[in-house]
N, C-alpha and C. Protein backbone atom coordinates (compact mmCIF):
# COMPACT_ATOMS: atom_id res chain seq x y z
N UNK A 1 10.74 -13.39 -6.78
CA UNK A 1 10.73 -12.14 -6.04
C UNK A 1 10.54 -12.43 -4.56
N UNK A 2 11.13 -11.74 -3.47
CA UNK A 2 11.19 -12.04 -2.77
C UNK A 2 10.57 -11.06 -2.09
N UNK A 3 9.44 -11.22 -0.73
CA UNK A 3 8.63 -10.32 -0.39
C UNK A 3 8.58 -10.27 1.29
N UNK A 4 8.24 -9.38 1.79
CA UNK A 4 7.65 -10.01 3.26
C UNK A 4 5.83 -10.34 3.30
N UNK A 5 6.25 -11.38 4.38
CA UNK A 5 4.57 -11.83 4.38
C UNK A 5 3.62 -11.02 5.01
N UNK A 6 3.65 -9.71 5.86
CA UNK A 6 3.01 -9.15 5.64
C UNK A 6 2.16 -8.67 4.32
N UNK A 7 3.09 -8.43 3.22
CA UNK A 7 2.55 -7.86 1.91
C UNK A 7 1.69 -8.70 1.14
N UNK A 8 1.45 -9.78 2.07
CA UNK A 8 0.48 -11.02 1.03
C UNK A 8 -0.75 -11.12 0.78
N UNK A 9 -1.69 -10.69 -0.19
CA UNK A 9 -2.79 -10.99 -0.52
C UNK A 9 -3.57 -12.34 -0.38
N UNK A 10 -4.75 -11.93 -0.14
CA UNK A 10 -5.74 -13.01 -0.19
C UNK A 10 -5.55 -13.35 -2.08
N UNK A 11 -5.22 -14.73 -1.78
CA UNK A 11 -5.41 -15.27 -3.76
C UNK A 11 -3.68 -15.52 -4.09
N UNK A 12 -2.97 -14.70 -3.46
CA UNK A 12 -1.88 -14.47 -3.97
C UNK A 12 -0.98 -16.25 -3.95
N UNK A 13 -0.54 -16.39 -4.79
CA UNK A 13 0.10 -17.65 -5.27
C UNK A 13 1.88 -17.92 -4.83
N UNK A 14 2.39 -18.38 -3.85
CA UNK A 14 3.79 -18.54 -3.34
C UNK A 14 4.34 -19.48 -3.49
N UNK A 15 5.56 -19.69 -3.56
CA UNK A 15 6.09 -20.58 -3.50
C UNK A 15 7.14 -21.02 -2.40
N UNK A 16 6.75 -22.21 -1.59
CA UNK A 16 7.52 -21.96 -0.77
C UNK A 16 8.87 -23.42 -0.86
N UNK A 17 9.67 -22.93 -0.56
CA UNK A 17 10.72 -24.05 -0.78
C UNK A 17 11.51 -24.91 0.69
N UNK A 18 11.66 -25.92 0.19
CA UNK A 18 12.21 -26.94 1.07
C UNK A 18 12.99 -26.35 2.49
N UNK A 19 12.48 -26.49 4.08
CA UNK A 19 12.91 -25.87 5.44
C UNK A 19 12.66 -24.39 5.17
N UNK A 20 11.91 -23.80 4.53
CA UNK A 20 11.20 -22.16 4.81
C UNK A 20 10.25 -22.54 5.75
N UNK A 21 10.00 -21.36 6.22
CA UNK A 21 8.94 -20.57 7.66
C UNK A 21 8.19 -20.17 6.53
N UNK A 22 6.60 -20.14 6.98
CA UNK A 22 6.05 -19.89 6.26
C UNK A 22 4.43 -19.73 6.95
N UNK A 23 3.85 -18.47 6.77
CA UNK A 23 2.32 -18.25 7.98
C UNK A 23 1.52 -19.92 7.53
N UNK A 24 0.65 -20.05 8.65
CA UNK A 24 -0.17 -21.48 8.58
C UNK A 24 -1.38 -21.72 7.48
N UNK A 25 -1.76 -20.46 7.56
CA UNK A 25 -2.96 -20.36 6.76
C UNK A 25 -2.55 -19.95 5.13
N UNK A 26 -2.09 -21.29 4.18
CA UNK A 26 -2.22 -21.55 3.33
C UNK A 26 -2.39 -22.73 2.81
N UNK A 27 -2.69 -22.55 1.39
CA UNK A 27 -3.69 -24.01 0.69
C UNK A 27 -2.46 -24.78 -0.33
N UNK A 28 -1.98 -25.65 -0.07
CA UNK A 28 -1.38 -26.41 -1.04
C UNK A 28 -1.67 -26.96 -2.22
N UNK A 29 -1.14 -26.46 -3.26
CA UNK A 29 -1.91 -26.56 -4.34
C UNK A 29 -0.96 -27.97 -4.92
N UNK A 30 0.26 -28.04 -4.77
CA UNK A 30 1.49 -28.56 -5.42
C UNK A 30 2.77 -29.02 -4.31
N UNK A 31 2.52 -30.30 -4.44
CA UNK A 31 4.25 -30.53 -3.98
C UNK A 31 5.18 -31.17 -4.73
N UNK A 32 6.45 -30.94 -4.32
CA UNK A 32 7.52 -31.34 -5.10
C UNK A 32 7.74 -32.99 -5.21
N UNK A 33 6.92 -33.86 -4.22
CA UNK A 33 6.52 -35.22 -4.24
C UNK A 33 5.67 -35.78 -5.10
N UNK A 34 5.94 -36.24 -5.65
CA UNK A 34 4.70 -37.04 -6.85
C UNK A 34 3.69 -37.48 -6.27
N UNK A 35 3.58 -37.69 -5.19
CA UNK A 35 2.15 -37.99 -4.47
C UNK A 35 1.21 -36.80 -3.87
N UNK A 36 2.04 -35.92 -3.99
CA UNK A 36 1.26 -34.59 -3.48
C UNK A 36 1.65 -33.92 -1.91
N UNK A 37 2.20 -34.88 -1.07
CA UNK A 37 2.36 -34.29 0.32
C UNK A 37 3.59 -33.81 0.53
N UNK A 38 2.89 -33.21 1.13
CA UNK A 38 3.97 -32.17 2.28
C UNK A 38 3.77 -32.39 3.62
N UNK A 39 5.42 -32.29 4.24
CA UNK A 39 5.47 -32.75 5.54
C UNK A 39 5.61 -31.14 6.24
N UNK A 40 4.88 -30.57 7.31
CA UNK A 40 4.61 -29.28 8.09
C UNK A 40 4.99 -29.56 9.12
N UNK A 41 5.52 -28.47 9.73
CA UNK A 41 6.55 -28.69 11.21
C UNK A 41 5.07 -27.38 11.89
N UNK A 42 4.46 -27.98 13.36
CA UNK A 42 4.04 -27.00 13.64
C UNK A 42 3.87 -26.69 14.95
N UNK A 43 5.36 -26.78 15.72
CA UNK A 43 5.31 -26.25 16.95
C UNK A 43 5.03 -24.83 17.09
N UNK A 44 5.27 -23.75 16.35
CA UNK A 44 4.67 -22.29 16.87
C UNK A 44 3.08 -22.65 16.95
N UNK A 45 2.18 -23.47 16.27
CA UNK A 45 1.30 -23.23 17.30
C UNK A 45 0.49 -23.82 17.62
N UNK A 46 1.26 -25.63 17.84
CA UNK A 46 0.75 -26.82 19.13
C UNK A 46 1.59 -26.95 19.94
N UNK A 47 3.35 -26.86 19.34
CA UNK A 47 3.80 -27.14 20.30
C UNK A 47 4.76 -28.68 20.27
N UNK A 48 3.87 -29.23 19.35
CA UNK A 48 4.47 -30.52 19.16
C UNK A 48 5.56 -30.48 18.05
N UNK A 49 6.55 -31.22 17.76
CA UNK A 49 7.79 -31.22 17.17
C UNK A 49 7.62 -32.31 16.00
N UNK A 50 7.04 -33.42 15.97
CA UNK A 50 6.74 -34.29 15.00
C UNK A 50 6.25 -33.03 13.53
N UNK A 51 6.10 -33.90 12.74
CA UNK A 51 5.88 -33.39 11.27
C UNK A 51 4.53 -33.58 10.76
N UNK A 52 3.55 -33.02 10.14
CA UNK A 52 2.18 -33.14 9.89
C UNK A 52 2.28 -33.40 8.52
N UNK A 53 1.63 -33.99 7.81
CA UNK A 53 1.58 -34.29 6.39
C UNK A 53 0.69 -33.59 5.91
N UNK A 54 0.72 -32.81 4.89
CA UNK A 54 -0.52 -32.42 4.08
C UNK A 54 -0.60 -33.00 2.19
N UNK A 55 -1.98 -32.81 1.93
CA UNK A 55 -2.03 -33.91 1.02
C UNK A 55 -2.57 -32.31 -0.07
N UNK A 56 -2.06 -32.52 -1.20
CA UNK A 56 -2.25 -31.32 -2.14
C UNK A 56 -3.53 -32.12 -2.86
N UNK A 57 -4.38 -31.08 -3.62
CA UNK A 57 -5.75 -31.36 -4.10
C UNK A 57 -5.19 -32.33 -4.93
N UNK A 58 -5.73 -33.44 -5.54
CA UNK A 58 -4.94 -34.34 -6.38
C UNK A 58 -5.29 -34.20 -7.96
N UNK A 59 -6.30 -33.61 -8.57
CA UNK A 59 -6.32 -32.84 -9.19
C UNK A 59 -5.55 -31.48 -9.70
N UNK A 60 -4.82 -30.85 -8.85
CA UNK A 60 -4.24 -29.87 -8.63
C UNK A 60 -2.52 -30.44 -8.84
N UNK A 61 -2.25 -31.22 -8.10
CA UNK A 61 -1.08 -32.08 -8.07
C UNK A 61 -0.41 -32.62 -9.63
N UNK A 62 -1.67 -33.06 -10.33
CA UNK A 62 -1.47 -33.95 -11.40
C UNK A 62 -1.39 -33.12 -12.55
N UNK A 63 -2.24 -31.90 -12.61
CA UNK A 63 -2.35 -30.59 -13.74
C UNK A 63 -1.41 -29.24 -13.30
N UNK A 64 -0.80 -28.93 -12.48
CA UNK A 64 -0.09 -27.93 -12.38
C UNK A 64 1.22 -28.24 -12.67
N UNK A 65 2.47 -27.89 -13.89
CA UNK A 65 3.73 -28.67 -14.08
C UNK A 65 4.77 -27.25 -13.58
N UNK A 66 3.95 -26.17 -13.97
CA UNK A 66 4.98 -25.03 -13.78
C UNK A 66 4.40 -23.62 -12.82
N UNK A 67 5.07 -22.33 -12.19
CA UNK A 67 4.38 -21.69 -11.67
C UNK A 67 3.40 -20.58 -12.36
N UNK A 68 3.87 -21.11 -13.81
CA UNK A 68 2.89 -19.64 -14.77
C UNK A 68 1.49 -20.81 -14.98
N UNK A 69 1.83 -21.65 -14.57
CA UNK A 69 0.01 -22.41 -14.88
C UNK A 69 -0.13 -22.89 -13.83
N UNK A 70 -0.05 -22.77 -12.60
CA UNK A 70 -0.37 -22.46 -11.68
C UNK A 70 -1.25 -21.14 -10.92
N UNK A 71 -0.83 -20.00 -12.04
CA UNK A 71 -1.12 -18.69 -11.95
C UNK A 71 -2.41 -18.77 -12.92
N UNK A 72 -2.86 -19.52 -13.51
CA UNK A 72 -4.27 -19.73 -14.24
C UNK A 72 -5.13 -20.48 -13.51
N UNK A 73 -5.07 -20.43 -12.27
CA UNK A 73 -6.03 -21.73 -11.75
C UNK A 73 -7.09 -20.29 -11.28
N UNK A 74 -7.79 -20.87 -11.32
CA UNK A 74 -9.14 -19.96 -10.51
C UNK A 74 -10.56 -20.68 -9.70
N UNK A 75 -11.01 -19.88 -8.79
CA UNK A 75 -11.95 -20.88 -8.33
C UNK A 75 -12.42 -19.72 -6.62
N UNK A 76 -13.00 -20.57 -6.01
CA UNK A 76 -13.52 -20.02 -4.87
C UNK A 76 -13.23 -21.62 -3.42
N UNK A 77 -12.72 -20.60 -2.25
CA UNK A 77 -12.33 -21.53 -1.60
C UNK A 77 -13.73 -21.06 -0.27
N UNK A 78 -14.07 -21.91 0.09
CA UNK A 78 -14.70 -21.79 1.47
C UNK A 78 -14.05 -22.43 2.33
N UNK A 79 -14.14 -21.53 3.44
CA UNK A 79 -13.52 -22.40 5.22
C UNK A 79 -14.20 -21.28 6.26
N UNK A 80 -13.77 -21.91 7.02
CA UNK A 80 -14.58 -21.37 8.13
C UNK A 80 -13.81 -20.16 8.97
N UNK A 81 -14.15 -19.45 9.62
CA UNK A 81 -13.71 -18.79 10.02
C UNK A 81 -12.49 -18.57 11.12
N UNK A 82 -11.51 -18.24 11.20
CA UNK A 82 -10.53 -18.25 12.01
C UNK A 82 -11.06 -18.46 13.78
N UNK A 83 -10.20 -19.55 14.05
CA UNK A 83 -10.85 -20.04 15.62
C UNK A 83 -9.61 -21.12 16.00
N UNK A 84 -9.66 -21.40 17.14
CA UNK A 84 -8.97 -22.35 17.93
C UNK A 84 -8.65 -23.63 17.39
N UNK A 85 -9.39 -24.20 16.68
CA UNK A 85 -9.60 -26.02 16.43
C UNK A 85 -8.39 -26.50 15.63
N UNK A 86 -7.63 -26.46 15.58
CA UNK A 86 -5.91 -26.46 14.94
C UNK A 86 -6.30 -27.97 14.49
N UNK A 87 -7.10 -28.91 15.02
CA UNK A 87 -7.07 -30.67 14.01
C UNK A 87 -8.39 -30.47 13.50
N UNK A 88 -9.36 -29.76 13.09
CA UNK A 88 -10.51 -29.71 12.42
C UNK A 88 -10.47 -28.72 11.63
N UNK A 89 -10.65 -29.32 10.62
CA UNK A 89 -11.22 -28.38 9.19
C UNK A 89 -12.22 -28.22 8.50
């Protein structure tokens, strides 16, 4: 289904596919790499053009095979509150 990202819930589970735009503030649960990473383009908002790697929970990586068990994961995420620090998490 295809949605706009305005309409996106906190929790809500996406999938995003290979050269999509996609808001910053989400958690990688799964990549299509057997090692778990994903490469992020994030000049809208450093500026820089190189590619950022992100590393999916590896737990998460190794137990999720499809998106309907993916849709059974549950849990509680803490982070901090929205602010400036774009290399600290």
């Amino acid at each position: 289904m295809d949605d706009k990202w305005e309409n996106l819930k906190v929790g809500q589970l996406i999938k995003i596919n290979k050269n999509e735009r996609f808001p910053a503030d989400l958690i990688l649960l799964k990549s299509s790499d057997p090692t778990g990473i994903a490469y992020v383009e994030t000049i809208n908002l450093d500026g820089e053009t190189n590619l950022k790697h992100k590393q999916a929970i590896t737990d998460l990586q190794e137990s999720i095979y499809s998106p309907s068990e993916a849709s059974t994961i549950t849990g509680i995420v803490y982070c901090d509150l929205p602010n400036d620090q774009l290399y600290s998490y």
